[in-house]
Protein backbone atom coordinates (compact mmCIF):
# COMPACT_ATOMS: atom_id res chain seq x y z
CA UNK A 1 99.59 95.66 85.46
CA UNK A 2 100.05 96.53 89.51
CA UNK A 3 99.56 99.53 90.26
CA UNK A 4 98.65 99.69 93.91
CA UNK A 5 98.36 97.38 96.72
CA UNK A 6 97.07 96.91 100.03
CA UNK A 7 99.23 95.75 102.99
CA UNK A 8 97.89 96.39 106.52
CA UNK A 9 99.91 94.50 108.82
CA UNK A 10 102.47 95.26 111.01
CA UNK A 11 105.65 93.37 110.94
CA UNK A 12 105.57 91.25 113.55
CA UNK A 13 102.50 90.04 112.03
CA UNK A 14 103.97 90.07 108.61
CA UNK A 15 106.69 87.63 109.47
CA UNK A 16 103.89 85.09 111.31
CA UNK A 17 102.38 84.80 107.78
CA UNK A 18 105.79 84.51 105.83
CA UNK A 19 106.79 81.16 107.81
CA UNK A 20 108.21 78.89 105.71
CA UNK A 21 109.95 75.23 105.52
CA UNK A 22 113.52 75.43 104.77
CA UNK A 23 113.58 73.47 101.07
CA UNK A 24 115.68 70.28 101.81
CA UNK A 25 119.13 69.38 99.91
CA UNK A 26 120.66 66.11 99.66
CA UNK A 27 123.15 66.92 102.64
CA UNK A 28 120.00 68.09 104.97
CA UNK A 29 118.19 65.82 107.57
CA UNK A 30 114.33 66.08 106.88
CA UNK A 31 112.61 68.94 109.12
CA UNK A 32 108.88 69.93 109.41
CA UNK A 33 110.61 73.34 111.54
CA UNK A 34 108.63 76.21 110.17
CA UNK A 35 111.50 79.46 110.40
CA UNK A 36 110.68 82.81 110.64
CA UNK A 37 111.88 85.39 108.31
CA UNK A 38 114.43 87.76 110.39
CA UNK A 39 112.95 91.71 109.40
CA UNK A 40 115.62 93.85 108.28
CA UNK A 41 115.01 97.57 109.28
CA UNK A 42 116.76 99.07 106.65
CA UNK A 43 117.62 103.22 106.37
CA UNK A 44 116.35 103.39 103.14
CA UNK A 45 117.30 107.01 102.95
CA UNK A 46 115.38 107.51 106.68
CA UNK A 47 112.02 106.14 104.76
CA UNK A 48 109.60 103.42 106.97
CA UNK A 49 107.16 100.96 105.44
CA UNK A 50 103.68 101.97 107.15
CA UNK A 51 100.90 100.14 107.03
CA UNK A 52 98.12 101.23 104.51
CA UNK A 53 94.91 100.10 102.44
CA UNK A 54 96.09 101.65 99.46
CA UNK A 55 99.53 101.82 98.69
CA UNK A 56 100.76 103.26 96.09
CA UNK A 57 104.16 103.12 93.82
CA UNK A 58 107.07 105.36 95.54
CA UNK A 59 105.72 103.77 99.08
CA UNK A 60 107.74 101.14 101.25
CA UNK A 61 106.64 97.98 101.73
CA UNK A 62 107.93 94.67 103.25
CA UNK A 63 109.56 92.56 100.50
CA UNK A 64 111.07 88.66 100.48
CA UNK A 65 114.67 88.09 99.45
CA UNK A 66 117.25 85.32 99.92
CA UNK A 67 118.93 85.98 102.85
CA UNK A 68 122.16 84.89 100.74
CA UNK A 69 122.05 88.76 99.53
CA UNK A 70 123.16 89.90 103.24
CA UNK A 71 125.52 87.88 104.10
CA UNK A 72 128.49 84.78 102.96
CA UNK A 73 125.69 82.10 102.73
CA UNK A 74 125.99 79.23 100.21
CA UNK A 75 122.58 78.19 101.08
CA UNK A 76 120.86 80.89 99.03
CA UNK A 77 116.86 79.37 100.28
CA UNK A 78 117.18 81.19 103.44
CA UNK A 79 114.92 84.17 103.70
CA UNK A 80 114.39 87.85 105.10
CA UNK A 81 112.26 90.77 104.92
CA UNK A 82 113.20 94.05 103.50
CA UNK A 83 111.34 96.78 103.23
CA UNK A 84 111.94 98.43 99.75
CA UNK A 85 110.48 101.21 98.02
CA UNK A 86 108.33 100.31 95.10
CA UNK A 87 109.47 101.93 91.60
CA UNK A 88 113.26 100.84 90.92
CA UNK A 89 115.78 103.16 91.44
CA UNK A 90 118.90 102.07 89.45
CA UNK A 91 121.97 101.73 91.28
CA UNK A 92 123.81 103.96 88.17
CA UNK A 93 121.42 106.83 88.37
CA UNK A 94 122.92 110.37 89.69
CA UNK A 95 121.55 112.70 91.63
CA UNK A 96 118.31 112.98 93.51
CA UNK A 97 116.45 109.37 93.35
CA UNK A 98 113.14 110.08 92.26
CA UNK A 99 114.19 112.00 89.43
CA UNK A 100 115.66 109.37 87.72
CA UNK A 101 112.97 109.47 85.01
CA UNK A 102 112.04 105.84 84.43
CA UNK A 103 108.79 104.27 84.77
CA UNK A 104 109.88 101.07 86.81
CA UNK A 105 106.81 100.23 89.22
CA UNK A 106 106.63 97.10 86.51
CA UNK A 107 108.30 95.94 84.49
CA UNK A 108 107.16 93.40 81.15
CA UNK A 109 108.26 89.92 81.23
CA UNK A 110 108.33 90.09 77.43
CA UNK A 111 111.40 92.04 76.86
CA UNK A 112 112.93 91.74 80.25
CA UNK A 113 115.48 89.21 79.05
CA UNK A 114 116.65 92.33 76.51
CA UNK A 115 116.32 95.08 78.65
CA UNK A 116 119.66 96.86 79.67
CA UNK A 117 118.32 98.22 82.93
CA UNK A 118 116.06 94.60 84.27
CA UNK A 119 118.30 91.83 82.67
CA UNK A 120 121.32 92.43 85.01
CA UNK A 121 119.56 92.54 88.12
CA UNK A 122 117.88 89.07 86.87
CA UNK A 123 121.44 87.40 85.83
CA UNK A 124 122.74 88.57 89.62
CA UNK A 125 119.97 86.82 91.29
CA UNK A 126 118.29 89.67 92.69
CA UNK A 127 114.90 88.96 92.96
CA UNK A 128 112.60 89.43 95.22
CA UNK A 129 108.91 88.59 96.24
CA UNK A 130 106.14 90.93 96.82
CA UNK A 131 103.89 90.65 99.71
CA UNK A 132 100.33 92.16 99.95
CA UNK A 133 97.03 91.40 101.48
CA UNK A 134 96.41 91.79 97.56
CA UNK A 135 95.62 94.78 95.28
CA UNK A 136 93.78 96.94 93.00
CA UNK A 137 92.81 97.01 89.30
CA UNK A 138 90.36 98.75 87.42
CA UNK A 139 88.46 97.07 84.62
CA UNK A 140 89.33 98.04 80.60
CA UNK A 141 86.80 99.35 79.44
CA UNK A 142 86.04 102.36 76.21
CA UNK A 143 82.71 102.58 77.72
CA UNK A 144 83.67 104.66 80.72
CA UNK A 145 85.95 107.60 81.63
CA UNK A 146 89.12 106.64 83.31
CA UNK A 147 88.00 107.69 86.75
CA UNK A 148 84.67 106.01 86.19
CA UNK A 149 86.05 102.64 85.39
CA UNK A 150 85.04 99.57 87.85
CA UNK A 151 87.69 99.12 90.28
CA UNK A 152 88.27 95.36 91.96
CA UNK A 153 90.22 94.04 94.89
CA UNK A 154 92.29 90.92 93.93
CA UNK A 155 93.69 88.10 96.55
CA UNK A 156 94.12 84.80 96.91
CA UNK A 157 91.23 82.36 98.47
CA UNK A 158 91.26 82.59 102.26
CA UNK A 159 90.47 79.90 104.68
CA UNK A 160 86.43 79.08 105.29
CA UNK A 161 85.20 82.07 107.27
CA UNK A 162 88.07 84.45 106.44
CA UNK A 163 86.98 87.70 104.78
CA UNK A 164 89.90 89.86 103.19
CA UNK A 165 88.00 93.06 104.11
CA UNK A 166 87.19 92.11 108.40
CA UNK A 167 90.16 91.96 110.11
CA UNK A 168 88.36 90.58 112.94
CA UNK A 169 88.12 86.89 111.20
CA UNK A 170 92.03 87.06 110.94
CA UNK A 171 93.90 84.46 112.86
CA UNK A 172 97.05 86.60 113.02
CA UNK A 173 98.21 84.73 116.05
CA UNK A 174 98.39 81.33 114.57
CA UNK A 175 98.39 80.71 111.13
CA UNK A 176 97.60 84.70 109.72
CA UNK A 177 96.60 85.11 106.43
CA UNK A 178 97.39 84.06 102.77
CA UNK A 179 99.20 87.06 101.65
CA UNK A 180 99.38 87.52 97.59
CA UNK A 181 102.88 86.98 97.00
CA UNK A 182 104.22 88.55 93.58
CA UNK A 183 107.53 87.81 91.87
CA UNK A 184 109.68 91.49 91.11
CA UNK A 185 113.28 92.79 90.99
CA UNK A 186 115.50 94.50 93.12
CA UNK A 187 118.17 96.66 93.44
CA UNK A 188 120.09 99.06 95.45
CA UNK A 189 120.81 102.75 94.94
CA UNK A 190 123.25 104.43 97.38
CA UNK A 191 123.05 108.46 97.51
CA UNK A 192 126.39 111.01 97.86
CA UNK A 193 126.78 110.21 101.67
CA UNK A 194 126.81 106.06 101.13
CA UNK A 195 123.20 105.63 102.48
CA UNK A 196 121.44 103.12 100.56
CA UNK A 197 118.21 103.10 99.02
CA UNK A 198 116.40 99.51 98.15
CA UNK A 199 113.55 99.47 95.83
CA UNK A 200 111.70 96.79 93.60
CA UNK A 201 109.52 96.30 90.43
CA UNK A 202 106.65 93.99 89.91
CA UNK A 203 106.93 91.73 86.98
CA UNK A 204 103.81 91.62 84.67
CA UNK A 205 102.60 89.68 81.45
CA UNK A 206 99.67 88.93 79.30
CA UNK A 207 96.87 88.21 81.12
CA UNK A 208 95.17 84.74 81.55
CA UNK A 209 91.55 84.49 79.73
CA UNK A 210 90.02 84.45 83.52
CA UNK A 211 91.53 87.45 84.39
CA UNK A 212 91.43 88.89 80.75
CA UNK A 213 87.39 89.86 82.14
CA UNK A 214 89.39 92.51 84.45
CA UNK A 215 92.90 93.70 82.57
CA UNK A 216 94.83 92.68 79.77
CA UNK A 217 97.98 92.44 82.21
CA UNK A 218 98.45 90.72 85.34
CA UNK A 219 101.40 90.67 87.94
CA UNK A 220 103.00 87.53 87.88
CA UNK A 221 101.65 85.45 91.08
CA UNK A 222 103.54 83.28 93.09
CA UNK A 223 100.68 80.27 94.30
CA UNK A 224 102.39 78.32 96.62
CA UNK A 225 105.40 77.41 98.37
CA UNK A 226 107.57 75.57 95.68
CA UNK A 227 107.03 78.66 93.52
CA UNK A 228 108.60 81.22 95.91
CA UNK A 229 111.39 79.08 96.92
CA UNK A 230 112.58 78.29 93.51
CA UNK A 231 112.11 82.11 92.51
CA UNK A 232 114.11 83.12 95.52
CA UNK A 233 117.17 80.11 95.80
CA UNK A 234 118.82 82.50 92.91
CA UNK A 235 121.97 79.59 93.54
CA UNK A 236 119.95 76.53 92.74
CA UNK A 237 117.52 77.94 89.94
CA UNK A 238 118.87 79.63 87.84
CA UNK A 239 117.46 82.90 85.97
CA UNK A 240 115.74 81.38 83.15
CA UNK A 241 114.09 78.51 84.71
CA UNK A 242 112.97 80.99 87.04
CA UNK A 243 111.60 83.16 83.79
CA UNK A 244 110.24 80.05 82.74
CA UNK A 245 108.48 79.03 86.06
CA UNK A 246 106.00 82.29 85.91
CA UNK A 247 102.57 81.89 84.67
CA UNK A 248 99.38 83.84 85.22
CA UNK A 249 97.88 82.92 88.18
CA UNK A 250 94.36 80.63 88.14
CA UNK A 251 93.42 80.98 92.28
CA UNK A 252 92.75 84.56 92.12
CA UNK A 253 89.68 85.65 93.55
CA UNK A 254 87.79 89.11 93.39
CA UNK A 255 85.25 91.52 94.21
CA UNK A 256 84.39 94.84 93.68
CA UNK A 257 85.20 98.39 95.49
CA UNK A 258 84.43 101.44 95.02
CA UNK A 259 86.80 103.86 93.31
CA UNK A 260 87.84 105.69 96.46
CA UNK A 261 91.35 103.89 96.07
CA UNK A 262 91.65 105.66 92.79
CA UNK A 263 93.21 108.41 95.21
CA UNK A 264 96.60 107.94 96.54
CA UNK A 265 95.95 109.95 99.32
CA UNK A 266 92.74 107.84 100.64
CA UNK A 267 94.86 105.19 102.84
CA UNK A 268 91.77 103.93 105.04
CA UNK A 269 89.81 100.71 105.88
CA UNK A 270 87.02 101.75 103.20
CA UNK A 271 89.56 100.91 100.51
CA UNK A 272 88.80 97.54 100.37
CA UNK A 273 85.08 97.16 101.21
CA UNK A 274 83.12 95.34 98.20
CA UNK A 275 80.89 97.47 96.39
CA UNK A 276 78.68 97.38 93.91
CA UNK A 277 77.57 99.20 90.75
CA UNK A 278 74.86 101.17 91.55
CA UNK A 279 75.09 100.85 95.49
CA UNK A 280 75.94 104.78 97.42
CA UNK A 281 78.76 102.87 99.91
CA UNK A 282 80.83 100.07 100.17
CA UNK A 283 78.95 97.19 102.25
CA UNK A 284 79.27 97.07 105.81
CA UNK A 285 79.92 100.51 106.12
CA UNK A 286 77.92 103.12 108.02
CA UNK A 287 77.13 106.63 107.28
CA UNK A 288 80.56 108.63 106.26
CA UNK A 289 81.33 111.14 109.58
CA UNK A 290 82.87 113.12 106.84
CA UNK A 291 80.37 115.35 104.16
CA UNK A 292 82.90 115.13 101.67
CA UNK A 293 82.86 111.85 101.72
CA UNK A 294 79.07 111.36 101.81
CA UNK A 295 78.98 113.85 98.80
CA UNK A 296 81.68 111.64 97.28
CA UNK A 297 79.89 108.30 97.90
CA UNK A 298 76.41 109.79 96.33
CA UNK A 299 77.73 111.43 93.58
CA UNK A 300 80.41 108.92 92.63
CA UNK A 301 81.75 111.86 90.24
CA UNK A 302 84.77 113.14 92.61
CA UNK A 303 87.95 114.40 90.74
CA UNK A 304 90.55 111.94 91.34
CA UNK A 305 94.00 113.17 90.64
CA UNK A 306 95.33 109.46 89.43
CA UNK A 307 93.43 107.85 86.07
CA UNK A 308 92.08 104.92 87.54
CA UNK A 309 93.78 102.68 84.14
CA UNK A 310 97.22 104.32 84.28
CA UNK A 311 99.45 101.51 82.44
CA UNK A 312 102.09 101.37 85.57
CA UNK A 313 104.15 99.14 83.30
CA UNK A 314 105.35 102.64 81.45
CA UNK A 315 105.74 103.22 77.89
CA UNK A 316 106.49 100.96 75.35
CA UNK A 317 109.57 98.84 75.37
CA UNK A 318 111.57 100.45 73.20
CA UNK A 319 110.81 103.73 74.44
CA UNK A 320 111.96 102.58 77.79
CA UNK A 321 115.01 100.84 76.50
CA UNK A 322 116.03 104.68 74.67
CA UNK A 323 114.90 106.09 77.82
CA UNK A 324 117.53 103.76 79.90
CA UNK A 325 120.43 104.32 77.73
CA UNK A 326 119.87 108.21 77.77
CA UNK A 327 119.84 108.55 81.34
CA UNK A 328 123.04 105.87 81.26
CA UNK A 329 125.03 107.79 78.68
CA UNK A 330 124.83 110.91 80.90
């Protein structure tokens, strides 16, 4: 399960941590050249990927993709950046796109090989990678009410001295960050007047018995290089030895926050503060300016307007795949 994220860079800064090694062929000479992804500043319907703690399915983020999708390449390991809305909007749906009635923030790696509205987009190459500073899940758990549930930030290990939540120990100029990078699906939806609309899911299995403690789903994680290039290079890997390649993820790291991000609407810095059961405030942070917020911190009661566990990979499969051929059929 996925269901929000945090990505706070800009991108400028976002293509400084997506560097990458072009993957070399038989017919290339040997280079250590790091390239830079080009950033494609797509319409997307006159939406903009901003920057946010908390983001939140139907927002635009930054998303990797072989450049091969843009262009006549052969060479299908070149990449870009493409800011995409995340839900999928399928490019057969009529009418007005978030009405389209599908729950597609994830989708299940189980039946995606069966399913009539994931299984095309995989067999035409189109997938894409994630990017994120890392993101949010909330502990499964009876115990508690869904708003009360434990919620945890989730990211890969940093470099010594690098702390996901203090910006200021970022080396954004040289090297950046390790972004979370999470394999998904794309596709592209074009509206009455031709404008185009590009928008992703997040692919998600059965969680690992490490991260089991947390959720019984997890996003399938992309750990290093050789794992994003071959789930990119659509022309050189094909779709199910791509399939095959995902596994849940054993780097993860953790920590707790509090359940502020359960909120949509809550898009700053205190997202991602560890925190504590028990403790009034995420650490490191002063005294709230605002007294909603200190009432909010104390109490720890506030009504969100999100359950905290909402299962963003939708309904069961076979209610999705009668909900895809409905909205097909008309």
């Amino acid at each position: 399960m996925c269901g929000r994220t945090c990505l706070t860079l800009e991108p400028k800064e976002i293509q400084c941590c997506c560097k990458y090694i072009k993957p070399q062929t038989s017919n290339d000479e040997k280079s250590n050249k790091f390239k830079i992804p080009e950033y494609r500043n797509e319409f997307n319907c006159g939406r903009k990927y901003q920057p946010s703690y908390n983001l939140a399915p139907t927002d635009i983020s930054p998303v990797l993709v072989s450049a091969a999708h843009f262009n006549d390449l052969k060479d299908s390991s070149e990449r870009t950046l493409v800011p995409m809305m995340w839900s999928l909007v399928p490019r057969w749906h009529k009418g007005d796109y978030r009405k389209h009635g599908l729950t597609t923030n994830n989708c299940r790696l189980e039946g995606l090989a069966m399913s009539k509205l994931y299984n095309p987009l995989l067999q035409a190459g189109q997938r894409c990678v994630i990017l994120c500073e890392g993101f949010y899940e909330w502990q499964t758990t009876k115990a508690l009410k869904a708003s009360e549930r434990p919620a945890f930030f989730i990211h890969m290990p940093q470099a010594d001295g690098v702390r996901m939540e203090n910006k200021d120990t970022w080396d954004l100029k040289n090297s950046g960050i390790k972004l979370l990078k999470m394999a998904g699906l794309f596709d592209v939806w074009e509206d009455e007047n031709g404008d185009k609309l590009y928008s992703y899911t997040v692919i998600t299995f059965e969680s690992n018995e490490k991260f089991s403690k947390i959720h019984h789903r997890i996003p399938a994680i992309l750990e290093n290089e050789e794992e994003v290039n071959a789930w990119l290079d659509f022309k050189r890997v094909p779709s199910n030895r791509a399939l095959n390649m995902l596994k849940p993820s054993e780097r993860i790291q953790w920590y707790g926050v509090s359940n502020l991000v359960n909120n949509s609407r809550n898009k700053s810095e205190q997202c991602n503060k560890p925190f504590e059961i028990g403790e009034t405030k995420p650490k490191g942070l002063g005294t709230p300016k605002s007294k909603l917020m200190q009432t909010w911190l104390i109490t720890q009661k506030r009504t969100n307007d999100e359950p905290a566990d909402r299962e963003q990979d939708g309904a069961s499969d076979s209610k999705k795949l009668k909900t895809e051929n409905e909205d097909r059929s008309s």
